[in-house]
N, C-alpha and C. Protein backbone atom coordinates (compact mmCIF):
# COMPACT_ATOMS: atom_id res chain seq x y z
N UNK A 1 14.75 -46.42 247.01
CA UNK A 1 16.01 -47.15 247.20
C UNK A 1 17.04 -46.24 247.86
N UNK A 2 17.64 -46.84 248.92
CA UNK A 2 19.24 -46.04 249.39
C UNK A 2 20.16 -46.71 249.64
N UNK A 3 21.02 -45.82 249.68
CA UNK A 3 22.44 -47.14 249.59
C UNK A 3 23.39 -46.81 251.04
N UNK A 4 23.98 -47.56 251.28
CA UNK A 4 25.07 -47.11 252.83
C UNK A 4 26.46 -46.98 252.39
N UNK A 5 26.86 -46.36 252.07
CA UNK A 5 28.56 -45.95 251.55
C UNK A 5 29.32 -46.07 253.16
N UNK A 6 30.43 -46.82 253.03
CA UNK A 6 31.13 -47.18 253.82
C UNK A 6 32.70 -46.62 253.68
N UNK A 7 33.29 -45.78 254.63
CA UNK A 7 34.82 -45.34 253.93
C UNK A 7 35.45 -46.21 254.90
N UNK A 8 35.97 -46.94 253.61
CA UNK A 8 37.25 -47.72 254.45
C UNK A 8 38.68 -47.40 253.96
N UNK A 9 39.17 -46.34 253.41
CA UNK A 9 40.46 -46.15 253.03
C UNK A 9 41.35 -45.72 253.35
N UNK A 10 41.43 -44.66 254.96
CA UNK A 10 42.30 -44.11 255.77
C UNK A 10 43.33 -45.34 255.84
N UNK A 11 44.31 -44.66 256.48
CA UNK A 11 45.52 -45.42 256.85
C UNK A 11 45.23 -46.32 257.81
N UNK A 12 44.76 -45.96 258.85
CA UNK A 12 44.69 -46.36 260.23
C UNK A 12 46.13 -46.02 261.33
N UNK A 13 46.71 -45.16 261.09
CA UNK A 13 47.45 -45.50 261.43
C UNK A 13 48.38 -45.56 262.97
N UNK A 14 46.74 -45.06 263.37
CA UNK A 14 46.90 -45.18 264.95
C UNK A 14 46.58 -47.16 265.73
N UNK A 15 46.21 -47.88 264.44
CA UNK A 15 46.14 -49.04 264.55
C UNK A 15 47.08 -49.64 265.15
N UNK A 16 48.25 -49.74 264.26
CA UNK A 16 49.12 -50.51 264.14
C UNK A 16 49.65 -50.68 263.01
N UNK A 17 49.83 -52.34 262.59
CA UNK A 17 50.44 -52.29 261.24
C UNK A 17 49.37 -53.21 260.05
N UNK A 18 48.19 -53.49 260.95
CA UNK A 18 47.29 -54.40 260.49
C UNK A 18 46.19 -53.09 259.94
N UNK A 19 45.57 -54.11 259.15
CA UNK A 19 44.02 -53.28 258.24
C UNK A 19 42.91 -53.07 259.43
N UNK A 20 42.82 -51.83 260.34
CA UNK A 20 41.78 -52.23 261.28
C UNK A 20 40.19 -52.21 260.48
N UNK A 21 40.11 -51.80 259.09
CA UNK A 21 38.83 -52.53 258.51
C UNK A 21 38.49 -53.99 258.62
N UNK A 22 39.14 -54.83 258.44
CA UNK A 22 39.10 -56.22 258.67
C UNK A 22 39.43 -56.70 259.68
N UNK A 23 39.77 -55.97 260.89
CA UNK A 23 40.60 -56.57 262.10
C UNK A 23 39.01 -57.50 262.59
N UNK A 24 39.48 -58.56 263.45
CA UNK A 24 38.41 -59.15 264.09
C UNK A 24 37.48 -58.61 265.47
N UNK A 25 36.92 -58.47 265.52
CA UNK A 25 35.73 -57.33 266.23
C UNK A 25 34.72 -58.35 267.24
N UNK A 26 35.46 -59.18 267.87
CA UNK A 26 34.74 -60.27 268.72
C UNK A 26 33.73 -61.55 267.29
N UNK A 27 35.10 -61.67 266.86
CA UNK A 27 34.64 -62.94 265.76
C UNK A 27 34.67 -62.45 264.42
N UNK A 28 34.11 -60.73 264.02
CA UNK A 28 33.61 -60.77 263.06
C UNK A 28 34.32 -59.50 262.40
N UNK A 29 35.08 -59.50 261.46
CA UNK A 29 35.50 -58.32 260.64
C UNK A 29 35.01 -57.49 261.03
N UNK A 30 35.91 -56.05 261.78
CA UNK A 30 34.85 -55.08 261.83
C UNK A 30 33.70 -54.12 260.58
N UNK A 31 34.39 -54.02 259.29
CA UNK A 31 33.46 -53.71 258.17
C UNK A 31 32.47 -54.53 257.96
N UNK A 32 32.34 -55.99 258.31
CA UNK A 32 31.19 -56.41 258.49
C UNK A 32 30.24 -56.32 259.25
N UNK A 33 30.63 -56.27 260.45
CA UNK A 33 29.83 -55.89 261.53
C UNK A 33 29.07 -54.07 261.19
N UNK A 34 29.76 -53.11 260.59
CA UNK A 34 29.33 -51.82 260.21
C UNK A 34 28.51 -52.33 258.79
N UNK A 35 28.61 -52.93 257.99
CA UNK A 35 27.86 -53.17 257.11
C UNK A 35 26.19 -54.05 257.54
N UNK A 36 26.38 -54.87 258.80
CA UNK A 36 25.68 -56.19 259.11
C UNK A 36 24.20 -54.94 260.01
N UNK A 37 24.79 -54.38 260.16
CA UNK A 37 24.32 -52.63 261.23
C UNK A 37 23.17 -52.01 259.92
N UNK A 38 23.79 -51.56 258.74
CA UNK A 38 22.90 -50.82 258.02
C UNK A 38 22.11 -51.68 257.13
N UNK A 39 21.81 -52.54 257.17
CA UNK A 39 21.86 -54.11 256.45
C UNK A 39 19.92 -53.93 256.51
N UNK A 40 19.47 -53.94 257.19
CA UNK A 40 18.05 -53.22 257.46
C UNK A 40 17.59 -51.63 257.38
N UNK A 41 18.63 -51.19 257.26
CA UNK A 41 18.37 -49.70 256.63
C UNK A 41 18.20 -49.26 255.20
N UNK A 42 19.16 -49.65 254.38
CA UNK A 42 19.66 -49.65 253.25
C UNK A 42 19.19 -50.62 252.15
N UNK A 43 19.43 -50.56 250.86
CA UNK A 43 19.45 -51.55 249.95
C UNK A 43 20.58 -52.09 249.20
N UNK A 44 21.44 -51.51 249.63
CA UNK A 44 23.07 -51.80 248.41
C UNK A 44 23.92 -51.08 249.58
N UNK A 45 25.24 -51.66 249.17
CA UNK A 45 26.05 -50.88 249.81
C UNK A 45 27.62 -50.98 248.87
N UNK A 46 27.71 -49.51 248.96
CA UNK A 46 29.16 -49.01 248.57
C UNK A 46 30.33 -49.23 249.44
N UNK A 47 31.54 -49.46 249.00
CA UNK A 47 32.65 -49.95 249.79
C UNK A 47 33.38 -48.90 249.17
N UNK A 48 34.18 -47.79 250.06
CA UNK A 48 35.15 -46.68 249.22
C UNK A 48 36.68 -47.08 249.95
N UNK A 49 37.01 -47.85 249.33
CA UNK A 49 39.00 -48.05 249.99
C UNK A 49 40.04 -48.00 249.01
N UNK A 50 41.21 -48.59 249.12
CA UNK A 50 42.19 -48.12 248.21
C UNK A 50 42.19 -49.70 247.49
N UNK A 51 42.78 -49.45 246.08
CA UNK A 51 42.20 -50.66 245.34
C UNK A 51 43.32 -52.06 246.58
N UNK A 52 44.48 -51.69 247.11
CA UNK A 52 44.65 -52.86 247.25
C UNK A 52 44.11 -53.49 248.61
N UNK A 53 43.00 -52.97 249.27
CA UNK A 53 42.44 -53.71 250.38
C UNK A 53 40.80 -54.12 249.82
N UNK A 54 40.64 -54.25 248.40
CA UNK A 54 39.48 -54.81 247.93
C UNK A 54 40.09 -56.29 248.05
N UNK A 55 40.79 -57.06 248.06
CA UNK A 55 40.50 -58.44 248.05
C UNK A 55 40.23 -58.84 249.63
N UNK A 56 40.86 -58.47 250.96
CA UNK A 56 40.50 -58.47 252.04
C UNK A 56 39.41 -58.20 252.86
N UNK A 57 38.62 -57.33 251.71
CA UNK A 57 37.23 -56.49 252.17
C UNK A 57 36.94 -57.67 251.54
N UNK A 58 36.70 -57.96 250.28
CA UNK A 58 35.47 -58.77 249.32
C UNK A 58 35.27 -59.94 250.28
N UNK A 59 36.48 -60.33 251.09
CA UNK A 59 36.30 -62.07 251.87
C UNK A 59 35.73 -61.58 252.99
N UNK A 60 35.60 -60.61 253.43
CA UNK A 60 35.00 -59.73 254.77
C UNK A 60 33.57 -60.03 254.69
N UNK A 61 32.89 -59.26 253.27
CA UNK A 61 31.51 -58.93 252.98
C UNK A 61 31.25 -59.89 252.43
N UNK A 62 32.00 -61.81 252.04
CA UNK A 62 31.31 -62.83 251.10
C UNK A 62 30.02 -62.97 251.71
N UNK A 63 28.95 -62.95 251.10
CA UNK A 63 27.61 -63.66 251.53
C UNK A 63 26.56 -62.36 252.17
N UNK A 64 27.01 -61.18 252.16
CA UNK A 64 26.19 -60.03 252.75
C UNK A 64 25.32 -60.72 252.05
N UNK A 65 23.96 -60.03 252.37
CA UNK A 65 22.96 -59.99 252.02
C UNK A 65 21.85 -59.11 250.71
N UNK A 66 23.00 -57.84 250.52
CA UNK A 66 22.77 -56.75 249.78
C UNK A 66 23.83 -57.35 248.67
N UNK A 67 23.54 -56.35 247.42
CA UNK A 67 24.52 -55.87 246.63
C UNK A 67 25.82 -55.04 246.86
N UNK A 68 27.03 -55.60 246.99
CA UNK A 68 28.17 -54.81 247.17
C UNK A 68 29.12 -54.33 246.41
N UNK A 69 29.45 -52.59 246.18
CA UNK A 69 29.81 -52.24 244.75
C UNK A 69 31.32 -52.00 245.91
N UNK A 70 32.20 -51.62 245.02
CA UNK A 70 33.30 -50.63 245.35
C UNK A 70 34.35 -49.41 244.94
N UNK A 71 34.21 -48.21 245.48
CA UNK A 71 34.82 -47.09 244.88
C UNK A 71 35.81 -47.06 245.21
N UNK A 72 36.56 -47.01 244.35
CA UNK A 72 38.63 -47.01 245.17
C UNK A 72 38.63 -45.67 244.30
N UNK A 73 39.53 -45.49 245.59
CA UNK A 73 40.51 -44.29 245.36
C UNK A 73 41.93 -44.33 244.43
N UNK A 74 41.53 -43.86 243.87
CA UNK A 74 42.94 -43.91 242.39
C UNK A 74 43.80 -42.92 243.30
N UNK A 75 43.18 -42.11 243.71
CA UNK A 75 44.48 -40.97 244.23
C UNK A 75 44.32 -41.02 245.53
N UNK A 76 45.50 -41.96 246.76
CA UNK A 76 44.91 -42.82 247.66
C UNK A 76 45.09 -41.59 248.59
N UNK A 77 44.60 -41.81 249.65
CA UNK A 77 45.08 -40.60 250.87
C UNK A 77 44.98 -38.99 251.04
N UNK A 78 43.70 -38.68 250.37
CA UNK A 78 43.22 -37.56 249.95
C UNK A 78 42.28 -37.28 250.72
N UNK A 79 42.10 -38.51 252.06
CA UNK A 79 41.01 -37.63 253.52
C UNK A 79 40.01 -38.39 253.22
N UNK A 80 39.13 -37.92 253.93
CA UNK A 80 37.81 -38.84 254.04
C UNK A 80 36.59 -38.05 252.77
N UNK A 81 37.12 -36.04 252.85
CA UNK A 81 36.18 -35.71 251.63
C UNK A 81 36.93 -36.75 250.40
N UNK A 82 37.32 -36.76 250.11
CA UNK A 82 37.58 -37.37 248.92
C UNK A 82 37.15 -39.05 248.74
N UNK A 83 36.72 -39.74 249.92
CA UNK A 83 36.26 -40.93 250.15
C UNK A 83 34.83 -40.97 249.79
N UNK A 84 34.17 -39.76 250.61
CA UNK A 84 33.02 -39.52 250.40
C UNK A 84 32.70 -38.97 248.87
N UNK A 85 33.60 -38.40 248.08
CA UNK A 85 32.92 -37.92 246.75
C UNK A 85 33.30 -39.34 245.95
N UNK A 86 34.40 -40.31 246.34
CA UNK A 86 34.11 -41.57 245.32
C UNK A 86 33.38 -42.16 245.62
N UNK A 87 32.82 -42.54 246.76
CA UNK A 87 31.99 -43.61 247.22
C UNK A 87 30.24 -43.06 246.89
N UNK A 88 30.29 -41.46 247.30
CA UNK A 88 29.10 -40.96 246.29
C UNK A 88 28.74 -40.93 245.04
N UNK A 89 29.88 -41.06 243.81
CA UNK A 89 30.19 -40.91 242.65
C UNK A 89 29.70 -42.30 242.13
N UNK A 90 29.53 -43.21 243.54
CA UNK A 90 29.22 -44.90 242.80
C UNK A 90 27.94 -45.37 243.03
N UNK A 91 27.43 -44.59 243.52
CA UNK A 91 25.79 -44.92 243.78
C UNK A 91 25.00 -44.80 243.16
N UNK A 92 24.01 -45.39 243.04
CA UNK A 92 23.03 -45.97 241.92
C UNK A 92 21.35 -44.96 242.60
N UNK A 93 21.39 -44.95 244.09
CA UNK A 93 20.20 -44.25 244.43
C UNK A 93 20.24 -43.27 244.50
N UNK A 94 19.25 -41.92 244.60
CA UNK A 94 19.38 -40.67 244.74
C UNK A 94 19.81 -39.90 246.08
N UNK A 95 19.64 -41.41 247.09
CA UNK A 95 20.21 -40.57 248.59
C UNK A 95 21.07 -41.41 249.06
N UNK A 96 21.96 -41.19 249.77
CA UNK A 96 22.76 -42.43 250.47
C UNK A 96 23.34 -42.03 252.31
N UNK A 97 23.58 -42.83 252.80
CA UNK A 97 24.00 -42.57 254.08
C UNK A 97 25.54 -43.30 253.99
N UNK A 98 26.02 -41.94 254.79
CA UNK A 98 27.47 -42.43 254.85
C UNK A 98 28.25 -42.75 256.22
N UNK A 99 28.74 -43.68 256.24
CA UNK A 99 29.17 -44.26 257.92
C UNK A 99 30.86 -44.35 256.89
N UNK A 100 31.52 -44.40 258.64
CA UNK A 100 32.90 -44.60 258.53
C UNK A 100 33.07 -46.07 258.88
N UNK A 101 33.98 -46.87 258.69
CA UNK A 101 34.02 -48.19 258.86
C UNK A 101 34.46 -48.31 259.69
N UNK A 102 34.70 -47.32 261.05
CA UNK A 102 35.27 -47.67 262.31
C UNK A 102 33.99 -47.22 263.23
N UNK A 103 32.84 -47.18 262.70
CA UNK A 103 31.72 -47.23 264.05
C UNK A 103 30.92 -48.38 263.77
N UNK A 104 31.51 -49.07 264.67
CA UNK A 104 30.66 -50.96 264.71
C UNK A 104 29.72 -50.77 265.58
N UNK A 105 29.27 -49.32 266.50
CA UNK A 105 27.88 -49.41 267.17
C UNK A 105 26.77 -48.36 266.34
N UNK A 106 27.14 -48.25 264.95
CA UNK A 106 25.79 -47.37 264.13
C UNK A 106 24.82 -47.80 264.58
N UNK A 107 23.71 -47.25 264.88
CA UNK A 107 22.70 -48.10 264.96
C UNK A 107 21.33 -47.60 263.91
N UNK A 108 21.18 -49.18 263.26
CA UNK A 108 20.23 -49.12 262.29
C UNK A 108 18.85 -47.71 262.08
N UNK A 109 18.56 -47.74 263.33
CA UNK A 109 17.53 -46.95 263.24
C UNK A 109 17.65 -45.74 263.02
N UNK A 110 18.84 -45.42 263.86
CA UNK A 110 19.31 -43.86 263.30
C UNK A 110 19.30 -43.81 261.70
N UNK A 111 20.16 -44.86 261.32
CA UNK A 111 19.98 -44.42 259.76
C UNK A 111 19.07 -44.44 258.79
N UNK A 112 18.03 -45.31 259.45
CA UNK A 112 16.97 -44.69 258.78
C UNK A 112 16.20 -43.37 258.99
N UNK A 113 16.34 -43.40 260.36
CA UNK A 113 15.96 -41.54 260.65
C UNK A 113 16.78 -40.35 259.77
N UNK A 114 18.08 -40.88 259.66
CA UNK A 114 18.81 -39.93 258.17
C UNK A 114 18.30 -40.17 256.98
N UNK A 115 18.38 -41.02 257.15
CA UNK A 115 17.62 -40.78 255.52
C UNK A 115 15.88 -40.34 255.42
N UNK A 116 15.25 -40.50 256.38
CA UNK A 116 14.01 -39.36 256.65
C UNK A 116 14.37 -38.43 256.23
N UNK A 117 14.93 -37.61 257.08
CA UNK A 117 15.51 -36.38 257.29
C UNK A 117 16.06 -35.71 256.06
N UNK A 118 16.91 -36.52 255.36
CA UNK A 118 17.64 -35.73 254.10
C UNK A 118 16.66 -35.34 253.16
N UNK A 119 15.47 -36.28 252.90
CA UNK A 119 14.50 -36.26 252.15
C UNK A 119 13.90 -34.84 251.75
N UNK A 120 14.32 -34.22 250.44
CA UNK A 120 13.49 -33.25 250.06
C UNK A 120 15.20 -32.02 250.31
N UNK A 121 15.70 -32.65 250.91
CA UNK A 121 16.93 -31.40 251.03
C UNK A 121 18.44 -32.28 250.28
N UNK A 122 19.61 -31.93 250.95
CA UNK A 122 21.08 -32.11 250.23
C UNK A 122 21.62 -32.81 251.42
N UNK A 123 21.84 -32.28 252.21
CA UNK A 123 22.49 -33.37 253.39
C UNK A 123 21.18 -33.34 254.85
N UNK A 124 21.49 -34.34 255.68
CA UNK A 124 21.37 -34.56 256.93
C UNK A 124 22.24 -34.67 257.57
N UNK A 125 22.87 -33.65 258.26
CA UNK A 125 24.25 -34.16 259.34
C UNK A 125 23.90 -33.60 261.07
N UNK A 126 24.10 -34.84 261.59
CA UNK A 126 23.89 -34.39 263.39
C UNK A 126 25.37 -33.29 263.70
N UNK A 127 24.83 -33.26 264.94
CA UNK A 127 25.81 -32.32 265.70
C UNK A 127 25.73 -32.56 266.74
N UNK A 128 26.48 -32.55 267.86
CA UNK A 128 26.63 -32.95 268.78
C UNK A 128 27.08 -31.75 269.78
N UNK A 129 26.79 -31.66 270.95
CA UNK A 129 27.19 -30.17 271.74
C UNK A 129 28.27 -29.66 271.66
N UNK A 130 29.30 -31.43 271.88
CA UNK A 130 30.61 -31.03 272.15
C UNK A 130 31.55 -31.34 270.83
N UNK A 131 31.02 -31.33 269.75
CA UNK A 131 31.45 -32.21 268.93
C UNK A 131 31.44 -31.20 267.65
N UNK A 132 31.86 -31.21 266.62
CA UNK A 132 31.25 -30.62 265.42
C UNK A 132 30.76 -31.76 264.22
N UNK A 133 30.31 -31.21 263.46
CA UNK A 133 29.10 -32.05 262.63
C UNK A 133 29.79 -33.46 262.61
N UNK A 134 29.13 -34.39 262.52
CA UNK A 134 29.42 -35.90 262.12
C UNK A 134 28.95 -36.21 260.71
N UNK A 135 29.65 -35.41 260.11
CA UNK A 135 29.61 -35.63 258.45
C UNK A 135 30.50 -37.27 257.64
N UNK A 136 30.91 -38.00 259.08
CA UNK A 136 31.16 -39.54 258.28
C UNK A 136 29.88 -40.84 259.15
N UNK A 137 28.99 -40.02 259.38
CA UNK A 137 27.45 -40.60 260.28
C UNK A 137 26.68 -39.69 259.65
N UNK A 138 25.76 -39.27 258.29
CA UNK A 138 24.99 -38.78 257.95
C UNK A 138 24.39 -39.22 256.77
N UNK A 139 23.18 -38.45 256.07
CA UNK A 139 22.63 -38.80 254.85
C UNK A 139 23.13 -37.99 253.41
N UNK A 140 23.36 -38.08 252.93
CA UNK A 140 23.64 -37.05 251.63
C UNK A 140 22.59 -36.93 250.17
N UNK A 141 22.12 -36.29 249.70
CA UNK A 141 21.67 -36.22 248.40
C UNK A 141 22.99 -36.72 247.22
N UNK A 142 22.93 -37.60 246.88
CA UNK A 142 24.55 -37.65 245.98
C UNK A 142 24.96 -37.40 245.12
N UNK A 143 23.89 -37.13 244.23
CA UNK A 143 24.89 -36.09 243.05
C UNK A 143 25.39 -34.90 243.88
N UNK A 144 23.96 -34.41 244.45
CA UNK A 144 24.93 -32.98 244.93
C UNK A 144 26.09 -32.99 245.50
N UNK A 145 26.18 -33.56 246.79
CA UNK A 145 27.40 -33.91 247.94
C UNK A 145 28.66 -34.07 247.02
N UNK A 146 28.35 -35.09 245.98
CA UNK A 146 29.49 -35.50 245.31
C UNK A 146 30.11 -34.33 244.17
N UNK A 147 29.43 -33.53 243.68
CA UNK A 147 29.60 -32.25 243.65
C UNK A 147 30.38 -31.44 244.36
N UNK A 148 29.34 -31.07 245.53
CA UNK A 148 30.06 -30.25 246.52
C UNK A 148 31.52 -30.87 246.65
N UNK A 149 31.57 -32.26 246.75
CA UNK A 149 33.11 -32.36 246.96
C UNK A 149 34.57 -31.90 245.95
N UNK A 150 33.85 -32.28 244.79
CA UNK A 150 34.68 -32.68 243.62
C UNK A 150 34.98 -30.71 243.79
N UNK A 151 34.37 -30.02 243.74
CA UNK A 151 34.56 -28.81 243.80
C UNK A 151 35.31 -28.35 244.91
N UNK A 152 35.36 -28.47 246.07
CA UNK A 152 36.23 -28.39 247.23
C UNK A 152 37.77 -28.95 247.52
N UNK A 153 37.24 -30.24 246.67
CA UNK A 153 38.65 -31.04 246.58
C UNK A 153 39.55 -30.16 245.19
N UNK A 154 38.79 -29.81 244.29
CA UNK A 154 40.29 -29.01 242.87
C UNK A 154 40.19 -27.80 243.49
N UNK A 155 39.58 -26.78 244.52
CA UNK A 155 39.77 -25.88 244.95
C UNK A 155 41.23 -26.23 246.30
N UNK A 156 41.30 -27.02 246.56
CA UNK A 156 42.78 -27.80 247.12
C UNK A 156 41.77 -27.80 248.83
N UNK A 157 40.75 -28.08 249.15
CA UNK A 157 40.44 -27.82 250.64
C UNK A 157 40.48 -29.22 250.93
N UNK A 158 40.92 -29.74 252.03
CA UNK A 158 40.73 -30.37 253.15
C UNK A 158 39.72 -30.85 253.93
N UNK A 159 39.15 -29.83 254.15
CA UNK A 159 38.42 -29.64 255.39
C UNK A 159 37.24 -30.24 255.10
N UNK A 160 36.83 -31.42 256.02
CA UNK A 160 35.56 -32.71 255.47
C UNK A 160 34.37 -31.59 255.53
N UNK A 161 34.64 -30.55 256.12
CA UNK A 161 33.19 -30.15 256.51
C UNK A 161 32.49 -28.91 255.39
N UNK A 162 33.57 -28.35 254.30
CA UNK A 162 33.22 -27.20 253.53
C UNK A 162 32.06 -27.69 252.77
N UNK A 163 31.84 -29.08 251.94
CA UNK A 163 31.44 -29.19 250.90
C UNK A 163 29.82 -28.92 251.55
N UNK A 164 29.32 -29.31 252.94
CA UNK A 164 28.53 -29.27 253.61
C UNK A 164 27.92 -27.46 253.17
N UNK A 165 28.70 -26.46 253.25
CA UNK A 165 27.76 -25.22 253.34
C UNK A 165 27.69 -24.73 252.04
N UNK A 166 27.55 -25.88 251.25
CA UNK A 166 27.57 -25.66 249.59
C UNK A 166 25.84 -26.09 249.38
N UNK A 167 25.19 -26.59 250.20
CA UNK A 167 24.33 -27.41 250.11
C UNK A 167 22.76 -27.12 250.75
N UNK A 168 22.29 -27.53 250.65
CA UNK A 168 20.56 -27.28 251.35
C UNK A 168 21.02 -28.42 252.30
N UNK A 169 21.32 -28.18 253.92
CA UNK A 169 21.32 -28.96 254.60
C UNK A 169 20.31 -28.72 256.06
N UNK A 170 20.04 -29.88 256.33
CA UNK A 170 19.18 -29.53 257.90
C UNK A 170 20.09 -30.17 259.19
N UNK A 171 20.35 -29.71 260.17
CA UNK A 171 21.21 -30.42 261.15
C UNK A 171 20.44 -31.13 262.14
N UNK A 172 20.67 -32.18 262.63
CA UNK A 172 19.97 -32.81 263.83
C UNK A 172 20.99 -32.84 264.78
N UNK A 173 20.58 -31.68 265.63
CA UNK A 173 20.78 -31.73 266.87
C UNK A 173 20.89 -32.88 267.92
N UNK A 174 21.70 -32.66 268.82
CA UNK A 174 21.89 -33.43 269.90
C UNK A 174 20.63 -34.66 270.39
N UNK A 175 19.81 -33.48 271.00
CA UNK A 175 18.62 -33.85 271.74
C UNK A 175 17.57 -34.52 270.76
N UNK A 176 17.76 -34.30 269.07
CA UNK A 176 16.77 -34.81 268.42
C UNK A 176 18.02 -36.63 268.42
N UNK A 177 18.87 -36.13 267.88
CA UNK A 177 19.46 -37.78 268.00
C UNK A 177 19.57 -38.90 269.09
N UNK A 178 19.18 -37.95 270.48
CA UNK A 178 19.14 -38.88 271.46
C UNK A 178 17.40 -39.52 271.52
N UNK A 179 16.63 -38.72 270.58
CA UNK A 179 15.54 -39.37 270.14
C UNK A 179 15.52 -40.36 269.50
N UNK A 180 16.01 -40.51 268.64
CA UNK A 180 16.47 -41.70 267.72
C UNK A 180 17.62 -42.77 268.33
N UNK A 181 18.41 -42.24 268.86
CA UNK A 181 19.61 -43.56 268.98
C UNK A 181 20.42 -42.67 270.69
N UNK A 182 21.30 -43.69 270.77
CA UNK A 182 22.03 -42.91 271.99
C UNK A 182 23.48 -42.60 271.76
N UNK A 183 24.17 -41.70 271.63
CA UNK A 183 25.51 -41.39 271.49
C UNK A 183 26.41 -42.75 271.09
N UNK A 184 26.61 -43.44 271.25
CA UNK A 184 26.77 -45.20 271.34
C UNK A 184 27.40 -45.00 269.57
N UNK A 185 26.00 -44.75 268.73
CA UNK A 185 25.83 -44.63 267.72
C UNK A 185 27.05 -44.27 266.79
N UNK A 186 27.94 -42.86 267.29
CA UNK A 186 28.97 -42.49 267.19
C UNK A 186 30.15 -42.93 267.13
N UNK A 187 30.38 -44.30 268.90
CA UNK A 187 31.59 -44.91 269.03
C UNK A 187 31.89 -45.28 267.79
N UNK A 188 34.15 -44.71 267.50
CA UNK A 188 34.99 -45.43 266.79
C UNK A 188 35.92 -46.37 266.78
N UNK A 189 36.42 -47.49 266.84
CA UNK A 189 37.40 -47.63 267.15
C UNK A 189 38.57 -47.21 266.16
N UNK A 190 39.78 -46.70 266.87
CA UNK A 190 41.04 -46.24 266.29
C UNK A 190 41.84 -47.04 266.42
N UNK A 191 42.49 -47.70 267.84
CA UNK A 191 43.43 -48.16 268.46
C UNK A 191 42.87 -49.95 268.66
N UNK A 192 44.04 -50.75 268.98
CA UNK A 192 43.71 -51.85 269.47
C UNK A 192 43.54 -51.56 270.69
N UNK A 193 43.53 -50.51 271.89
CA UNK A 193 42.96 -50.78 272.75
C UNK A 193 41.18 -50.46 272.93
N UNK A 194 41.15 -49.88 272.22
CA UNK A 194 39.62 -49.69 271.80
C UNK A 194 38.78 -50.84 271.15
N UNK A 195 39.28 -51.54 270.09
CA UNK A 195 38.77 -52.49 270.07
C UNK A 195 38.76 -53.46 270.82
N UNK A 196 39.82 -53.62 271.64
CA UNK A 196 39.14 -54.83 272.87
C UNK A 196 37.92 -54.32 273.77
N UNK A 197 38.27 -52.94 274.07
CA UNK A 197 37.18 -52.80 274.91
C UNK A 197 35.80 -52.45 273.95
N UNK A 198 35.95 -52.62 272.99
CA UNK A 198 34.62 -52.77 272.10
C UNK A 198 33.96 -54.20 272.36
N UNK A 199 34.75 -54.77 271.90
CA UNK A 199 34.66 -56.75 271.71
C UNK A 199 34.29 -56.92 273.06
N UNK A 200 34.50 -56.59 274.14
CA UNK A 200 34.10 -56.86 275.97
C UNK A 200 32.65 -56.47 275.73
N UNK A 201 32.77 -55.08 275.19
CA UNK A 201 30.99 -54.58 275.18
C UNK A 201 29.75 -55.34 274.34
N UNK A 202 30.98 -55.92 273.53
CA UNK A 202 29.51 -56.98 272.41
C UNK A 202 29.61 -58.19 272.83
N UNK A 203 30.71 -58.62 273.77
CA UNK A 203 29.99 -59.90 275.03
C UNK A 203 30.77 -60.72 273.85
């Protein structure tokens, strides 16, 4: 069993003044569309946001197909490590893959290639040439991860990427991920001008 933890609790606040988790994404909530993505990867999926955008999410995800739990953040705005250690803290399987709720082009297969990959170790996180790790696109072992965080976060750090060299991790390189999926995989949207030109690309 694995689960897909989804962080939806940032501000957005390069959005606007709207929830771009729920914004419409050529018809369809974008957290649905990122959930509708790992939906063949996964078996359950975690929702990590702040308690008051659970009633907007729940009408987002009515009728998924999976089981949908949700980790809110009691202490809201504490970054994405801290998204990732509640939304790890709520999982029921021993591995989980974690996407950000602003990449509506994940693509399924990659995540099952993460969760290959993590198998037998603590994390799976790609890397990219130009990029540094994509630790909100990877697999995690979750007690540990959620560990590693909880420890990083009362040590007062920030930085999404420390809890990572706490860990037995393997990196997938560039050239192995363009084996599996194509950069695509990555796209976020931030801005409403990004999401239109998302919504043009899904026709």
């Amino acid at each position: 069993m694995s689960t897909g933890v989804i962080l939806a609790g940032g501000r957005s606040t390069r959005f606007g003044e709207t929830d771009k988790v729920v914004a419409e994404l050529a018809g369809v909530p974008m957290i649905r569309r990122v959930a509708k993505r790992l939906a063949d990867a996964v078996d359950a999926v975690v929702i990590n946001c702040r308690r008051d955008q659970c009633e907007s999410i729940a009408a987002a995800m009515d009728g998924y197909p999976h089981d949908v739990g949700f980790a809110i953040d009691e202490e809201p705005d504490r970054g994405p490590m801290a998204g990732i250690y509640e939304g790890l803290r709520a999982v029921d399987s021993e591995y989980a893959v974690v996407v950000a709720c602003d990449m509506p082009f994940v693509d399924p297969a990659f995540v099952q290639y993460l969760l290959e990959r993590v198998a037998g170790h603590e994390a799976a996180v790609p890397r990219l040439e130009d990029r540094w790790f994509q630790t909100t696109q990877a697999a995690y072992h979750a007690d540990a991860m959620a560990t590693a965080c909880e420890d990083a976060l009362d040590d007062g750090e920030r930085k999404i990427i420390e809890p990572l060299f706490e860990l037995d991790y393997v990196v997938l390189d560039e050239p192995d991920v363009r084996e599996h999926a194509t950069l695509e995989t990555f796209r976020n949207v931030n801005t409403r001008g990004e999401l239109e030109r998302a919504a043009a690309d899904l026709g």
